[in-house]
Protein backbone atom coordinates (compact mmCIF):
# COMPACT_ATOMS: atom_id res chain seq x y z
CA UNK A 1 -92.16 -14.32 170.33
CA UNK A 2 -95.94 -15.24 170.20
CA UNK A 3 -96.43 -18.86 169.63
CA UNK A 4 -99.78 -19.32 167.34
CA UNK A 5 -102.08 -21.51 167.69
CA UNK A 6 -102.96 -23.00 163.91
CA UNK A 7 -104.24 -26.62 165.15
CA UNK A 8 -107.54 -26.95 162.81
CA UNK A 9 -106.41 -23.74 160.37
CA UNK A 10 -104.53 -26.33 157.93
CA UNK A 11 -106.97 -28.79 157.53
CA UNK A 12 -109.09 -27.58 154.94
CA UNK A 13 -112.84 -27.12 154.95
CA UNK A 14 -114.81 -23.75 154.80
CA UNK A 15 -113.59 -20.63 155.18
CA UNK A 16 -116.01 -19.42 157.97
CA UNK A 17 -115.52 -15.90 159.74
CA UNK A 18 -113.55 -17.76 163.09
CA UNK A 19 -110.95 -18.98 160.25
CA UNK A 20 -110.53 -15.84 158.25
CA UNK A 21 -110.08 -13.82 161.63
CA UNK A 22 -107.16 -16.64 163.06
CA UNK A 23 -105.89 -16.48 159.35
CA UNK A 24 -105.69 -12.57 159.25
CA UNK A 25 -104.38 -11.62 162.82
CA UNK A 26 -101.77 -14.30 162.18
CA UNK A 27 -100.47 -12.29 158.90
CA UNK A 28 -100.48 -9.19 160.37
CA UNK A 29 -98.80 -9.89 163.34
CA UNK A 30 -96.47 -11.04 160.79
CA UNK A 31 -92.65 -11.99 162.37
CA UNK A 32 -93.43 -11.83 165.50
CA UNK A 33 -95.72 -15.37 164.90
CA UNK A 34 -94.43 -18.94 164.62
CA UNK A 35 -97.64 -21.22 163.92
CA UNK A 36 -97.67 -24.21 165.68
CA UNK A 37 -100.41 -26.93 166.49
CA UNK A 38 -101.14 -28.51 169.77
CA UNK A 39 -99.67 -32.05 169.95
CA UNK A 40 -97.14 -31.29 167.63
CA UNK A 41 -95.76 -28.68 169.95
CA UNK A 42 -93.78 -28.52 172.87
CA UNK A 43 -94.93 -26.09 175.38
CA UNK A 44 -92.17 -25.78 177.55
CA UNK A 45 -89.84 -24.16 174.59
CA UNK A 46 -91.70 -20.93 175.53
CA UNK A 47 -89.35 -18.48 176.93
CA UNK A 48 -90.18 -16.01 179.86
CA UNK A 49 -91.18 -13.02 177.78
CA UNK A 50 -92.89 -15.48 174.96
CA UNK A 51 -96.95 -15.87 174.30
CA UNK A 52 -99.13 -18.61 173.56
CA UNK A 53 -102.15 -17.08 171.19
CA UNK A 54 -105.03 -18.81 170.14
CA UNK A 55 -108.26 -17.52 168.11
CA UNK A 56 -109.75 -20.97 167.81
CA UNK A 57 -112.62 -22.98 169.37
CA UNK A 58 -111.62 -25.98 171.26
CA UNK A 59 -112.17 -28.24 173.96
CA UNK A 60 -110.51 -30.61 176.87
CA UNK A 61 -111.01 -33.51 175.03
CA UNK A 62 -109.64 -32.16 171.65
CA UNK A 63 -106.50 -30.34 173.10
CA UNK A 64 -105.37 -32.75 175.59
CA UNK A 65 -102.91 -31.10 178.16
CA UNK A 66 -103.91 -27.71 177.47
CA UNK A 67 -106.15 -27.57 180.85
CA UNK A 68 -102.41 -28.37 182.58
CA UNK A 69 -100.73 -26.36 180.54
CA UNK A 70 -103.08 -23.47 181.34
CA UNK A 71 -102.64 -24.00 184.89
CA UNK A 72 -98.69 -23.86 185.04
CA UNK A 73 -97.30 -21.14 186.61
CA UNK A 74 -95.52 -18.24 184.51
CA UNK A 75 -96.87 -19.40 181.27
CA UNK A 76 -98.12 -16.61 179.20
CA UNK A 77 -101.30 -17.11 177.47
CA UNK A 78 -104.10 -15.42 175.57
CA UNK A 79 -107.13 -16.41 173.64
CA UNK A 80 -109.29 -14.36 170.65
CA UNK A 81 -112.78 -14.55 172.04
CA UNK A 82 -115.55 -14.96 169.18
CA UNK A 83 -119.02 -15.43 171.11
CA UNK A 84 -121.18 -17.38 172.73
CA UNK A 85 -124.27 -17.87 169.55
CA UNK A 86 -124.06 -21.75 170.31
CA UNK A 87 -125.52 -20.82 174.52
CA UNK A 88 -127.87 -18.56 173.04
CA UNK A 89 -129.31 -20.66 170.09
CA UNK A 90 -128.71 -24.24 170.74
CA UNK A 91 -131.56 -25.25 168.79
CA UNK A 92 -130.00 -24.25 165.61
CA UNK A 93 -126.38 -24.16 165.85
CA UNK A 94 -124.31 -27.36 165.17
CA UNK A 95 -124.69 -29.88 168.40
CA UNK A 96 -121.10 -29.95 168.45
CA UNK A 97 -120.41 -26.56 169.01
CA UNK A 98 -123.42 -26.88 171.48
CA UNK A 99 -121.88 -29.63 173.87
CA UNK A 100 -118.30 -27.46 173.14
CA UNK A 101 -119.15 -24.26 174.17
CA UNK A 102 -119.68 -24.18 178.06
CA UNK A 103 -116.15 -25.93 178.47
CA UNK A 104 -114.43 -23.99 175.76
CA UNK A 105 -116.12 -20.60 177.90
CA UNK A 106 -114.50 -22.09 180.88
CA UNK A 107 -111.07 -22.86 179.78
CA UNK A 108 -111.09 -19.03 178.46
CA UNK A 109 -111.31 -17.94 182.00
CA UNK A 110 -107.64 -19.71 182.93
CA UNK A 111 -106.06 -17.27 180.00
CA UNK A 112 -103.58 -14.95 181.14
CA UNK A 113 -105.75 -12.27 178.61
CA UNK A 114 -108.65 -12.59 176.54
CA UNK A 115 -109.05 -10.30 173.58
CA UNK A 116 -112.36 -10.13 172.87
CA UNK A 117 -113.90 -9.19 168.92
CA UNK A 118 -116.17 -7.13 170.20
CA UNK A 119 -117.41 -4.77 172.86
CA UNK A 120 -120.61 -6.56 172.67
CA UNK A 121 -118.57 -10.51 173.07
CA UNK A 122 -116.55 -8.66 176.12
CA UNK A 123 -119.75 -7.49 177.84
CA UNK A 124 -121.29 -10.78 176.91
CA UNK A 125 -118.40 -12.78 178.13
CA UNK A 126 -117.61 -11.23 181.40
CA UNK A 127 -121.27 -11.05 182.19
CA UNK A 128 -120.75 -15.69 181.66
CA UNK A 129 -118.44 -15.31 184.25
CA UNK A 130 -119.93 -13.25 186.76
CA UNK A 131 -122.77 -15.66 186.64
CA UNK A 132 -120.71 -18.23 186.69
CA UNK A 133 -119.29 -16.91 190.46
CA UNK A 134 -115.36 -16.71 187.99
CA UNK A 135 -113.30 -14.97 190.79
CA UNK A 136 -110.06 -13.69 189.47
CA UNK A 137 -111.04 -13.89 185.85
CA UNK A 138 -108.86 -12.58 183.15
CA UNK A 139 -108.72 -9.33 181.79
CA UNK A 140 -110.76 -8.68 178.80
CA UNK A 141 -109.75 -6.42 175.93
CA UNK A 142 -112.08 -5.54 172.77
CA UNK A 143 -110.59 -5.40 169.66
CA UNK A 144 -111.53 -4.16 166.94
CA UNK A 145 -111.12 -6.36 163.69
CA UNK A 146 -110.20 -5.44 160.18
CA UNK A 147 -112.54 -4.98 157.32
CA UNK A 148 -109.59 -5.50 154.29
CA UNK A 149 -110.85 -9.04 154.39
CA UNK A 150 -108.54 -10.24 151.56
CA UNK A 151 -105.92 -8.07 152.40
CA UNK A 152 -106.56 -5.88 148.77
CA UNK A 153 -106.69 -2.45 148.90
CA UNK A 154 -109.76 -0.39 149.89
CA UNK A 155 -111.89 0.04 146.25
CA UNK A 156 -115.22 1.57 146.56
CA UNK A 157 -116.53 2.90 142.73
CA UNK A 158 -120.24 4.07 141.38
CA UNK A 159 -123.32 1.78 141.87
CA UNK A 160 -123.48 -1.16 139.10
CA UNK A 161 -125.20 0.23 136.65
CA UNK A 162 -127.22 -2.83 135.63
CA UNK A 163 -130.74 -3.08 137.88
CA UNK A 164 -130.53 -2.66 141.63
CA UNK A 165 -128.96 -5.96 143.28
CA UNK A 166 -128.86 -7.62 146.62
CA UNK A 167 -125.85 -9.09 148.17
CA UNK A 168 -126.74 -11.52 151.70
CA UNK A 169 -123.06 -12.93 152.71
CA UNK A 170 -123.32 -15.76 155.71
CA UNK A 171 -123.68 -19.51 156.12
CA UNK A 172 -126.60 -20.62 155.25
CA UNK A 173 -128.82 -21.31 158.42
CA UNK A 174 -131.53 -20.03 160.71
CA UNK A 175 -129.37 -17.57 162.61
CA UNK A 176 -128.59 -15.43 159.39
CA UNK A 177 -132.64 -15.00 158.45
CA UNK A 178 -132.22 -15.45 154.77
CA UNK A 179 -135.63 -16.91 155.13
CA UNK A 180 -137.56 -13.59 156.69
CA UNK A 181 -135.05 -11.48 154.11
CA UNK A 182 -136.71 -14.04 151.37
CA UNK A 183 -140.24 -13.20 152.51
CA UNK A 184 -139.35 -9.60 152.61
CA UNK A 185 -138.03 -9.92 149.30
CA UNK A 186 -141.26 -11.51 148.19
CA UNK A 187 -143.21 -8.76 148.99
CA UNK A 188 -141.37 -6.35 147.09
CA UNK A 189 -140.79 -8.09 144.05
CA UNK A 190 -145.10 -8.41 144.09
CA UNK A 191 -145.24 -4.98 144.39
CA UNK A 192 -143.33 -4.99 140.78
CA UNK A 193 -139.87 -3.53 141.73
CA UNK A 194 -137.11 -5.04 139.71
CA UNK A 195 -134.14 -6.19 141.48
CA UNK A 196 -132.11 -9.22 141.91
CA UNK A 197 -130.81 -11.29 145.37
CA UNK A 198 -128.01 -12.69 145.80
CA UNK A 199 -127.22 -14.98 148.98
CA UNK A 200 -123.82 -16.35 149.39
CA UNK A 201 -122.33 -18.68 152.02
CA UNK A 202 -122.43 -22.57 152.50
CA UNK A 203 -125.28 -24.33 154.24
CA UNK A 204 -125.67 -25.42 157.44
CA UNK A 205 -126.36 -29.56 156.93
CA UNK A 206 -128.20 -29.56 160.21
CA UNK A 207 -130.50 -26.36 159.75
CA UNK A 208 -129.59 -24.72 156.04
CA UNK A 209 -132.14 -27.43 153.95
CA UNK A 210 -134.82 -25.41 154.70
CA UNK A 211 -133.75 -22.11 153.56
CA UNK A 212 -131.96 -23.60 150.14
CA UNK A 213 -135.27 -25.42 149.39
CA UNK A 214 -137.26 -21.68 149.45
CA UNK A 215 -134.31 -20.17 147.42
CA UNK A 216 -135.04 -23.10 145.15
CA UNK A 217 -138.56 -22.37 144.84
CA UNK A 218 -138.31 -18.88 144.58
CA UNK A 219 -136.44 -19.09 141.33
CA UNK A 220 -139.14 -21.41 140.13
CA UNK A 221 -141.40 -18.89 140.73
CA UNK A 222 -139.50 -16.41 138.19
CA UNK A 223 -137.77 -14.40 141.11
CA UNK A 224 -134.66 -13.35 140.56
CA UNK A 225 -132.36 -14.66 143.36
CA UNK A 226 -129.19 -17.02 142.92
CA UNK A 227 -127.14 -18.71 145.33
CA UNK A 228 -123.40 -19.21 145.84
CA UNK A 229 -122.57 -21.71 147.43
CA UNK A 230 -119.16 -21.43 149.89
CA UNK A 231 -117.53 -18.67 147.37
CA UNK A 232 -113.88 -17.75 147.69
CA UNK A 233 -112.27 -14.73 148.63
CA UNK A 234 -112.16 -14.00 144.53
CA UNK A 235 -115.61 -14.66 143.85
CA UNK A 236 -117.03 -12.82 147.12
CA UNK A 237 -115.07 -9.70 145.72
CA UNK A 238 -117.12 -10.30 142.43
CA UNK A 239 -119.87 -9.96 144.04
CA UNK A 240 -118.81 -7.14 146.33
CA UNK A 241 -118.41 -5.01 143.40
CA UNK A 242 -121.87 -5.74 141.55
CA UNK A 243 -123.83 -5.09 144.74
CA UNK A 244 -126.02 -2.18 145.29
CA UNK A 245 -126.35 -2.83 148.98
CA UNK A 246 -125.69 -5.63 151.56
CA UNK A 247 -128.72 -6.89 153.49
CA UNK A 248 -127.26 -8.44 157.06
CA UNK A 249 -131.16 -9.88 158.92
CA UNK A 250 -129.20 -11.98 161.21
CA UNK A 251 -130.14 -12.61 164.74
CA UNK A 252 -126.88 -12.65 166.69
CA UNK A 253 -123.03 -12.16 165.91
CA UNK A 254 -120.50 -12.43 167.08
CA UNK A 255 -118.74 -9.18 165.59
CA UNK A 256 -120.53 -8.88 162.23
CA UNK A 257 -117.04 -8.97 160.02
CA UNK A 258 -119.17 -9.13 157.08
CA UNK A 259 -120.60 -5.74 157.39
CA UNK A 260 -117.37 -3.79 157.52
CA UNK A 261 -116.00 -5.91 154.92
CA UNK A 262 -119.27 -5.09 152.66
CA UNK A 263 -118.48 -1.47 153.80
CA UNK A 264 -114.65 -1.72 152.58
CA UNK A 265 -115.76 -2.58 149.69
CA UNK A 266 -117.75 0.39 149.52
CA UNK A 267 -120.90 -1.30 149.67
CA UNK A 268 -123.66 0.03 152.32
CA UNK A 269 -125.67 -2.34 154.37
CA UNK A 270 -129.04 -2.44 155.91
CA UNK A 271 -128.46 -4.56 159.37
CA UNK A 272 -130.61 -5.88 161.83
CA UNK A 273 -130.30 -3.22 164.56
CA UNK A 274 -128.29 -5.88 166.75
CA UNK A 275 -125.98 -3.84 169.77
CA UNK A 276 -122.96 -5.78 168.50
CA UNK A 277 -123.86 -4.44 164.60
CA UNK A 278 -124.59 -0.63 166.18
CA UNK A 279 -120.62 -0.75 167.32
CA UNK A 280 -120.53 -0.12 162.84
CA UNK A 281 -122.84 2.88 163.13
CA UNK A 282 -120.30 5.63 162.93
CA UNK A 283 -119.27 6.64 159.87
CA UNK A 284 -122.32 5.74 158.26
CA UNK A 285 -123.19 4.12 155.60
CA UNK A 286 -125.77 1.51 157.34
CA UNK A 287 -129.27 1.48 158.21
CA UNK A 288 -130.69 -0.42 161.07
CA UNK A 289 -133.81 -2.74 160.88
CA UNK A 290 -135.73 -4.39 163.48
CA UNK A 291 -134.24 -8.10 164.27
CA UNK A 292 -136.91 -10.73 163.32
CA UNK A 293 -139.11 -8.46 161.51
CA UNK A 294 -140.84 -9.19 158.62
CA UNK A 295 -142.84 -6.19 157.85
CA UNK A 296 -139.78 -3.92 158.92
CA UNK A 297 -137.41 -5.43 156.59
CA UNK A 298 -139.74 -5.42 153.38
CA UNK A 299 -140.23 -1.72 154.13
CA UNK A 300 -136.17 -1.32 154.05
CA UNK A 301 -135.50 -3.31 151.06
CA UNK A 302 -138.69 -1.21 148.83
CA UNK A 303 -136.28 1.67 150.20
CA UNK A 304 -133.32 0.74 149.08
CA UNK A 305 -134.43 -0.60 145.82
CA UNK A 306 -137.16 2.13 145.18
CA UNK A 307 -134.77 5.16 145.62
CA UNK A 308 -131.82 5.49 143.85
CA UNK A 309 -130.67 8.84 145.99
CA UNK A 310 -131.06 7.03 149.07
CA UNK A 311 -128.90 4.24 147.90
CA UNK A 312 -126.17 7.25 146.42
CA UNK A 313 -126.08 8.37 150.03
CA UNK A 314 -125.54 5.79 151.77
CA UNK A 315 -122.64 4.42 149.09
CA UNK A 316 -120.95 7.82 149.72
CA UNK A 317 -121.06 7.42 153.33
CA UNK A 318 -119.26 3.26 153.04
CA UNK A 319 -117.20 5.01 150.53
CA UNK A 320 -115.70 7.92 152.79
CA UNK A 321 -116.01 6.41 156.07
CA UNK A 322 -112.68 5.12 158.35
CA UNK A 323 -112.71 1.64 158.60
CA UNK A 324 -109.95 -0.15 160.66
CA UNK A 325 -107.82 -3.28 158.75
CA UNK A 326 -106.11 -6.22 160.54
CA UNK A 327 -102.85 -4.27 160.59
CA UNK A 328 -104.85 -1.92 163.42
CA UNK A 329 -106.07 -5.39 164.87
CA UNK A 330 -102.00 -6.53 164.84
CA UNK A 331 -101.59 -3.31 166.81
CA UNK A 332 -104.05 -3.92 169.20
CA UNK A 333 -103.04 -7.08 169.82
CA UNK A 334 -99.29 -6.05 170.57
CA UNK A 335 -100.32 -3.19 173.10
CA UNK A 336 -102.52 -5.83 174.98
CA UNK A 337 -99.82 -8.61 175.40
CA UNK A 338 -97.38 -5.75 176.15
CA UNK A 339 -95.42 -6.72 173.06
C-alpha cells in the first residue's frame, strides 16, 4: 500500500504545475493509493512492506512530526522532487517559498527515495547535497512525467485556420518572461505581421503587476493579445486547440510540463533552450531560443508567424512524436519503490 500524501491538495486555490503533478501520479497509481493528510494521519498504521509518498512542498514547522517520523527506523518513505527555482531566483519567487526551500531541500535528504521530475532537478538536487557535505543521501530516480494533462485522449488536428495565434501557458511572473516575449512580440507586430497572443496563467501578487500592466497597455495600443486569467483544465484545452504554436521564454523549470502538454495537444513550441527543456528535444516538434534574449526571440516568433511551412513541420513533428502519460509516470514510480 502507498500512503499519499494530499495535505494542501484539498484546499482549493490554483491549480499550479506542483498540484496537477501530485493530482495526476495519485490517479494513476490508482488502488494502490489511500490519500491521507499529515495530522489527520497516523503514521504508525504503516505496515512493513507499505510507503509513505509525497509530491508536495513543505516544511518543519508546517508538518510537525514529520522530521521524527522521517528519522524512525524501518519506515518507508519517498518524496516527488520538483526544483529548487526559489534558491536560484529569490528575488522573484514568493518569500515564502524562499524562507521554505533550504529546509524543505534538507528534509528531502532523510527520504528513503527521491524521485526526481527531471534529469535536470536530479542533477540539480544531488549536486545541493554534495555541497551541502549530505553523506549517505538518498537515491535519486528521474522520472519522466506525463503530458495527457487532463487525462483526455491524445488529439492533435490541422492548424486553426483563422490568422496565426500565440499560446504563452504559466503564472504570471518574472520567471516565465512574458515581458521579453511581449517586447518580442512588439517588434513583429511593427513589422506588420498579423497574429494574435495569448498568455494564460494567474499572476504572481508579489511580481506579476508588472507584466499584466504591459499586457494592459499593449491592447491599448491596438495589439492583439488577451489574457486568461487562472483558466481551467476546459478552457486551457480551448485554447490548446486554437493555437498555432506555444511560445515557453521562461528562465528556469522545474520540468517544463507545459511543453509536452502543448505537444500532446499537438501543438509545437518554441522554448528557451533551457537543459531541463532540451530533455523534450527528441521527437521534435520544438525549437530552441536563447534564454533572456530579446533579439533572438523576435527573430523566432517573425518565423513562426511569417512561414506557414515551417509552422506545418513542426505541427507534424508534435503530432507524430511519442510522448509519455502519467500512466508511464505510475509505472515508474512502482519499479522505483519496488512495488
Amino acid at each position: 500500500m502507498i500512503f499519499y500524501d494530499v495535505t494542501k491538495a484539498g484546499r482549493g486555490g490554483p491549480r499550479s504545475g506542483l498540484m496537477r503533478t501530485s493530482e495526476r501520479v495519485r490517479i494513476a497509481l490508482g488502488a494502490a493509493v489511500t490519500p491521507v493528510r499529515w495530522g489527520e494521519w497516523d503514521p504508525r498504521v504503516m505496515g512493513e512492506s507499505d510507503w509513505f509518498l509525497t509530491a508536495e512542498l513543505f516544511a518543519p514547522d508546517e508538518r510537525v512530526g514529520m522530521n521524527a517520523f522521517l528519522a524512525a527506523q524501518g519506515a518507508r518513505t519517498a518524496a516527488l522532487y520538483h526544483d529548487a527555482i526559489p534558491m536560484k531566483l529569490p528575488h522573484v519567487t514568493w518569500p515564502q517559498s524562499v524562507a521554505r526551500h533550504p529546509h524543505y531541500l534538507k528534509m528531502l535528504g532523510q527520504f528513503g527515495r527521491v524521485l526526481a521530475n527531471s534529469e535536470a532537478s536530479r542533477g540539480e538536487l544531488e549536486h545541493y547535497w554534495r555541497w551541502l557535505g549530505r553523506e549517505n543521501a538518498p537515491a535519486v530516480t528521474a522520472l519522466t512525467l506525463g503530458a495527457d494533462f487532463d487525462g483526455q485522449p491524445r488529439q492533435a488536428g490541422p492548424e486553426p485556420e483563422e490568422r496565426v495565434s500565440l499560446l504563452c501557458v504559466g503564472i504570471i511572473e518574472p520567471r516565465k518572461n512574458q515581458l521579453l516575449l511581449l517586447e518580442a512580440c512588439e517588434r513583429v507586430w511593427r513589422e506588420g505581421l498579423d497574429f494574435r497572443l495569448h498568455v494564460a496563467g494567474r499572476m504572481n501578487p508579489h511580481f506579476g503587476r508588472a507584466t499584466v500592466a504591459a499586457i494592459k497597455a499593449a491592447r491599448r495600443r491596438g495589439r492583439a493579445v488577451v489574457w486568461h486569467e487562472a483558466p481551467d483544465d476546459a478552457a486551457l484545452r480551448k485554447l490548446y486547440r486554437g493555437a498555432s504554436v506555444a511560445v515557453f521564454p521562461t528562465q528556469a523549470e522545474g520540468c517544463g510540463l507545459p511543453v509536452v502538454e502543448a505537444l500532446w495537444q499537438g501543438v509545437p513550441c518554441v522554448c528557451s533552450d533551457l537543459p531541463v527543456l532540451r530533455e523534450h528535444e527528441r521527437g521534435g516538434g520544438c525549437v530552441y531560443v536563447r534564454s533572456g534574449e530579446v533579439d533572438a526571440w523576435a527573430e523566432a516568433v517573425r518565423a513562426v508567424v511569417g512561414q506557414a511551412e515551417l509552422r506545418r513541420q513542426l505541427r507534424a513533428a508534435a503530432a507524430t512524436r511519442p510522448l509519455p502519460t502519467w500512466a508511464d509516470t505510475a509505472r515508474q514510480v512502482r519499479a522505483a519503490l519496488g512495488c
